[in-house]
C-alpha atoms as a PDB file:
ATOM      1  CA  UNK A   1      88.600 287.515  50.009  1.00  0.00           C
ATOM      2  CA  UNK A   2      89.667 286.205  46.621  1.00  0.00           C
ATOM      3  CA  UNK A   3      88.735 287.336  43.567  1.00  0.00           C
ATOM      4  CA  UNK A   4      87.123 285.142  40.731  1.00  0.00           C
ATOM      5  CA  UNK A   5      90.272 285.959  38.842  1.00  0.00           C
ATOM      6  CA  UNK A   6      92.707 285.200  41.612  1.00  0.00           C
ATOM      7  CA  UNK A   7      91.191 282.185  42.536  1.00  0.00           C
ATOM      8  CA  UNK A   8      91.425 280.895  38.917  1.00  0.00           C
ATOM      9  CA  UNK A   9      94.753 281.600  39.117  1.00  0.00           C
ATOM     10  CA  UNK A  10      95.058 279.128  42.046  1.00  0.00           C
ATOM     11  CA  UNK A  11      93.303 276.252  40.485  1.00  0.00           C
ATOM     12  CA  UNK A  12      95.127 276.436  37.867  1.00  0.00           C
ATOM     13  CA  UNK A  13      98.529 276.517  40.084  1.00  0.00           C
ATOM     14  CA  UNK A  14      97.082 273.741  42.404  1.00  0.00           C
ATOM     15  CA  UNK A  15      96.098 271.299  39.370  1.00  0.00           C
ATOM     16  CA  UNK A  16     100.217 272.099  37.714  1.00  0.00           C
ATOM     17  CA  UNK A  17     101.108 270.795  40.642  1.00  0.00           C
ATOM     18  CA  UNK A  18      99.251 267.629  40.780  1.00  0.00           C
ATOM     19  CA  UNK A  19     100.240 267.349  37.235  1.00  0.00           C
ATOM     20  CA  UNK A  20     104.095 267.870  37.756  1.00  0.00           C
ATOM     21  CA  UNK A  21     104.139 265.537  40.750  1.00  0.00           C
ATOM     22  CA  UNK A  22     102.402 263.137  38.640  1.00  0.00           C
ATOM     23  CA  UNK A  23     104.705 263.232  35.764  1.00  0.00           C
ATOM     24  CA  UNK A  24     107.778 263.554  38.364  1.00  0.00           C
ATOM     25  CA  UNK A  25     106.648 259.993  39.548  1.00  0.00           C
ATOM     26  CA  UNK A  26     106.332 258.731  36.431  1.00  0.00           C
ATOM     27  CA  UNK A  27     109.773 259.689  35.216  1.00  0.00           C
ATOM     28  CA  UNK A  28     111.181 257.855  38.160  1.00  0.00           C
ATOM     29  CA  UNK A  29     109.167 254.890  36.954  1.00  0.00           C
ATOM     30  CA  UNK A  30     107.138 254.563  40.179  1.00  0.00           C
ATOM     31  CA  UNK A  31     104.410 255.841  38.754  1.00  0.00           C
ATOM     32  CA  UNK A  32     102.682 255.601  35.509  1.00  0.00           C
ATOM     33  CA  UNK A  33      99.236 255.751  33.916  1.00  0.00           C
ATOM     34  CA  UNK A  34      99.348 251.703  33.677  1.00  0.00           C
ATOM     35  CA  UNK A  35      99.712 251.610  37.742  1.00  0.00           C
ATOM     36  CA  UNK A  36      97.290 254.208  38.209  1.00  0.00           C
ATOM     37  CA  UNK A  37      94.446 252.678  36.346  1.00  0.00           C
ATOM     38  CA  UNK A  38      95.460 249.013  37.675  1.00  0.00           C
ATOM     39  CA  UNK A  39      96.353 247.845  33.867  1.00  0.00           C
ATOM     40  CA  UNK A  40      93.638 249.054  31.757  1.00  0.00           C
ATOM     41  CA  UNK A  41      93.698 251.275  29.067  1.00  0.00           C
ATOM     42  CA  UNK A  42      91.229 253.659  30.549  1.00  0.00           C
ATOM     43  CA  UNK A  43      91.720 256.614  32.943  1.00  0.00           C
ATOM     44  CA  UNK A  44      88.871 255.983  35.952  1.00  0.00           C
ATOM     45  CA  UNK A  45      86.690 259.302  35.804  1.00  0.00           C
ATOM     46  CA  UNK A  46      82.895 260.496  37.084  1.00  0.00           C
ATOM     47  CA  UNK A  47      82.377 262.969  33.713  1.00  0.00           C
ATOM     48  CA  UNK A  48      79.357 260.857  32.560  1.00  0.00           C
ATOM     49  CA  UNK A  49      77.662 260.368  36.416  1.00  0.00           C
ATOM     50  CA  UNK A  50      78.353 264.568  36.812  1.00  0.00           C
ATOM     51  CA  UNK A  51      77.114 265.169  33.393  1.00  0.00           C
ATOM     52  CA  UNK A  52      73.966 263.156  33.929  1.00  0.00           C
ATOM     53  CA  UNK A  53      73.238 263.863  37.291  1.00  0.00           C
ATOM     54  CA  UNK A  54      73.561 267.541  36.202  1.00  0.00           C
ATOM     55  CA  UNK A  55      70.854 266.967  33.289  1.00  0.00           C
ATOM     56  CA  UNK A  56      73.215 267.391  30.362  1.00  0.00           C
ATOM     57  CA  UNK A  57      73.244 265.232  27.209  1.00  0.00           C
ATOM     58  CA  UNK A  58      76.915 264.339  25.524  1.00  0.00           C
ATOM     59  CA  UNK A  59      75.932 266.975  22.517  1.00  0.00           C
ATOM     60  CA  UNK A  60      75.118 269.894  25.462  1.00  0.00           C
ATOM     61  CA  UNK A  61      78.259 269.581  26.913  1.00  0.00           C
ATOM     62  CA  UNK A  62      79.839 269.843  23.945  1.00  0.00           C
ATOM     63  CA  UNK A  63      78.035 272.951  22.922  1.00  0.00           C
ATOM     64  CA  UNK A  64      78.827 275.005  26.209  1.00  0.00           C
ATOM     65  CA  UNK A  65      82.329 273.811  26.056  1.00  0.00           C
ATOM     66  CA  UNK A  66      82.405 275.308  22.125  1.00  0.00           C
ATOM     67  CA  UNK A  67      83.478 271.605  20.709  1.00  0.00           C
ATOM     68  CA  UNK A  68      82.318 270.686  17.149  1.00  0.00           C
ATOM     69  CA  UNK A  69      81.258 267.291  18.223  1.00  0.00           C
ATOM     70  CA  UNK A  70      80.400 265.532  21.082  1.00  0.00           C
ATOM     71  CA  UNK A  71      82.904 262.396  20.306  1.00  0.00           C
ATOM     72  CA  UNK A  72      85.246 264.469  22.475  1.00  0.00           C
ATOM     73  CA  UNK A  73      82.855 264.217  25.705  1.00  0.00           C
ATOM     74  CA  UNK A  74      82.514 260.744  25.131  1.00  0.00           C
ATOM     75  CA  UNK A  75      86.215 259.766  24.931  1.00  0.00           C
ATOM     76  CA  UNK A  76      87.314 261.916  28.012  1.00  0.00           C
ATOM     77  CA  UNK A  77      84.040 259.788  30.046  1.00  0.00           C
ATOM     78  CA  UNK A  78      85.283 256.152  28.322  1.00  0.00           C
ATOM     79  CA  UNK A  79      88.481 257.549  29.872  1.00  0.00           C
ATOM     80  CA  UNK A  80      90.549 257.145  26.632  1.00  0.00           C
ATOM     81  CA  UNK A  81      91.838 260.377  27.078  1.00  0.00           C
ATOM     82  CA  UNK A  82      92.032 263.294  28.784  1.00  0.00           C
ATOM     83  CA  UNK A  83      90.232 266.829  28.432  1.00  0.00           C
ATOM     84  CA  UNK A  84      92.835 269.823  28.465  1.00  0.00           C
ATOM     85  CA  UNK A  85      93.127 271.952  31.421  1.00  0.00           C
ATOM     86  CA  UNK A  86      91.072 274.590  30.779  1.00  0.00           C
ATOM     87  CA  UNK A  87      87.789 272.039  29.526  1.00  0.00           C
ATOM     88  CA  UNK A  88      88.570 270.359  32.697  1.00  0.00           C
ATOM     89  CA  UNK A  89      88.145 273.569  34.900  1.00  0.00           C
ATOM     90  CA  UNK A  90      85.134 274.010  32.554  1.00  0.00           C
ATOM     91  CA  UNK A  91      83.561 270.935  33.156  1.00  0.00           C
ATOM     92  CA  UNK A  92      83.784 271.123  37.053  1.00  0.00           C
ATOM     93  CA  UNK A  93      82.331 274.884  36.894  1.00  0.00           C
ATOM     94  CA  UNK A  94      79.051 273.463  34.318  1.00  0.00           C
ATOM     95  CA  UNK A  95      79.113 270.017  36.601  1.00  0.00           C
ATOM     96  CA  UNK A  96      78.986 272.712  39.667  1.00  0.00           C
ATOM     97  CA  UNK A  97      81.925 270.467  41.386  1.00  0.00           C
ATOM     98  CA  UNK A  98      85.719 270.515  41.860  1.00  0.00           C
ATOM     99  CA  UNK A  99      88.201 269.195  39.716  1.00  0.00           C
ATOM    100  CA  UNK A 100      88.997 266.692  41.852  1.00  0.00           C
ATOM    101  CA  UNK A 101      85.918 265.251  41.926  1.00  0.00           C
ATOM    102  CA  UNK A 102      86.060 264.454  38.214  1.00  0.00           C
ATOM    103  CA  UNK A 103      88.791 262.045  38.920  1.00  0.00           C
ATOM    104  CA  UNK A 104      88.498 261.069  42.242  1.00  0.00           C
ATOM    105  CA  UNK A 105      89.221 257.402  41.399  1.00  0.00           C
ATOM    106  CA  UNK A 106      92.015 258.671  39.595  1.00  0.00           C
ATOM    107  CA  UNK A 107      93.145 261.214  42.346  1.00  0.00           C
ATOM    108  CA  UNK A 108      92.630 258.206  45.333  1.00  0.00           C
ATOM    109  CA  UNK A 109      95.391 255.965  43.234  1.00  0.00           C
ATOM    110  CA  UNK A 110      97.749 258.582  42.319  1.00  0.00           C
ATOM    111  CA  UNK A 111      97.680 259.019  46.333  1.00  0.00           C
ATOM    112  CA  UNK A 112      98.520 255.301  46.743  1.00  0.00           C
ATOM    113  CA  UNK A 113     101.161 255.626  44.334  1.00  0.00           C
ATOM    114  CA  UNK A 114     102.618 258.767  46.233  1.00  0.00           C
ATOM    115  CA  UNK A 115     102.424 257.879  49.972  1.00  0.00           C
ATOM    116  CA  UNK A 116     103.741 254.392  49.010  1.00  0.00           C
ATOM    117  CA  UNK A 117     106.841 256.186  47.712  1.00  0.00           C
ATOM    118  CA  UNK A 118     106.867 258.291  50.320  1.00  0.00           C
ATOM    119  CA  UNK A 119     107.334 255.425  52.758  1.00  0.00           C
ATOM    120  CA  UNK A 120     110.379 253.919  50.515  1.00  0.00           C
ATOM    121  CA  UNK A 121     111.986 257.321  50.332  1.00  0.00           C
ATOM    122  CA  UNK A 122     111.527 257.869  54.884  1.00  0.00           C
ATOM    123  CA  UNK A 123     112.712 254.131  55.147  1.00  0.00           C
ATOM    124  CA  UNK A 124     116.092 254.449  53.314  1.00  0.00           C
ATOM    125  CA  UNK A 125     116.707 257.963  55.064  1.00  0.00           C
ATOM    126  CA  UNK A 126     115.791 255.896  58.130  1.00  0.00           C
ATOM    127  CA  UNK A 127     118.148 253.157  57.535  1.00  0.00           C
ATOM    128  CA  UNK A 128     121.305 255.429  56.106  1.00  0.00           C
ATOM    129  CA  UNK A 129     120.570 257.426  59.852  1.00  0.00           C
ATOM    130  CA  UNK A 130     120.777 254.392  61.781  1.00  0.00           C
ATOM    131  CA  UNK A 131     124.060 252.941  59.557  1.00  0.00           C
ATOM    132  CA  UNK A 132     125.610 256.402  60.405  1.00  0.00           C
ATOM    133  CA  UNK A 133     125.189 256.550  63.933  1.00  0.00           C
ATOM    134  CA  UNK A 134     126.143 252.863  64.474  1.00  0.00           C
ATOM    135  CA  UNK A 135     129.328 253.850  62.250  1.00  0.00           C
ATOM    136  CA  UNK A 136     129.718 256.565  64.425  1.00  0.00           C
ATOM    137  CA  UNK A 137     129.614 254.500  67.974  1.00  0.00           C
ATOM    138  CA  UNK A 138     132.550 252.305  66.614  1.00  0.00           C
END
């Protein structure tokens, strides 16, 4: 059974990873934040439908999450930015949701993105394969 601590821990391991991958891709210049949010300036999110379906106002969130203001909570839900890691592991726990769930939109492109490159990567290993062996019958 995991602990409260431990399984923190692998949150916080699980969302690095979706991070790195994400920032992998984008270094190779498959992927980047224009792709992802189909040429808009804004990152898709559900903050504002969790926060009201949870009963919260802007200024509540922004009191439980120890923020001066509430101009924070309404950039992250406009999608102009993005909250940190720990406010987004935050917001999911006070939302009573996963982190995924936040940016599902988000999450559904970036697995577009991926499998798409994917598919290029298996296709050129699949053509090199064939290339060699037909090398190799002559």
């Amino acid at each position: 059974m995991l602990y409260h601590a431990d399984l923190f821990r692998f949150l916080i391991c699980l969302f690095r990873q979706i991070l790195h991958s994400y920032f992998l891709l984008s270094s190779l210049g498959k992927l980047n934040i224009m792709t992802i949010t189909a040429h808009s300036k804004r990152v898709p999110n559900c903050l504002r439908k969790y926060r009201r379906i949870s009963g919260y106002s802007q200024k509540d969130v922004a009191n439980v999450l120890g923020l001066k203001s509430s101009s924070r909570i309404s950039r992250w839900e406009k999608g102009e930015c993005f909250p940190n890691i720990t406010n987004l592991f935050r917001l999911a726990v006070l939302y009573r949701t996963m982190v995924d769930a936040l940016f599902i939109d988000l999450l559904e492109k970036v697995r577009e993105e991926i499998h798409l490159r994917e598919k290029e990567i298996f296709d050129v290993r699949k053509s090199h394969a064939e290339e060699k062996q037909s090398f190799d019958e002559q």
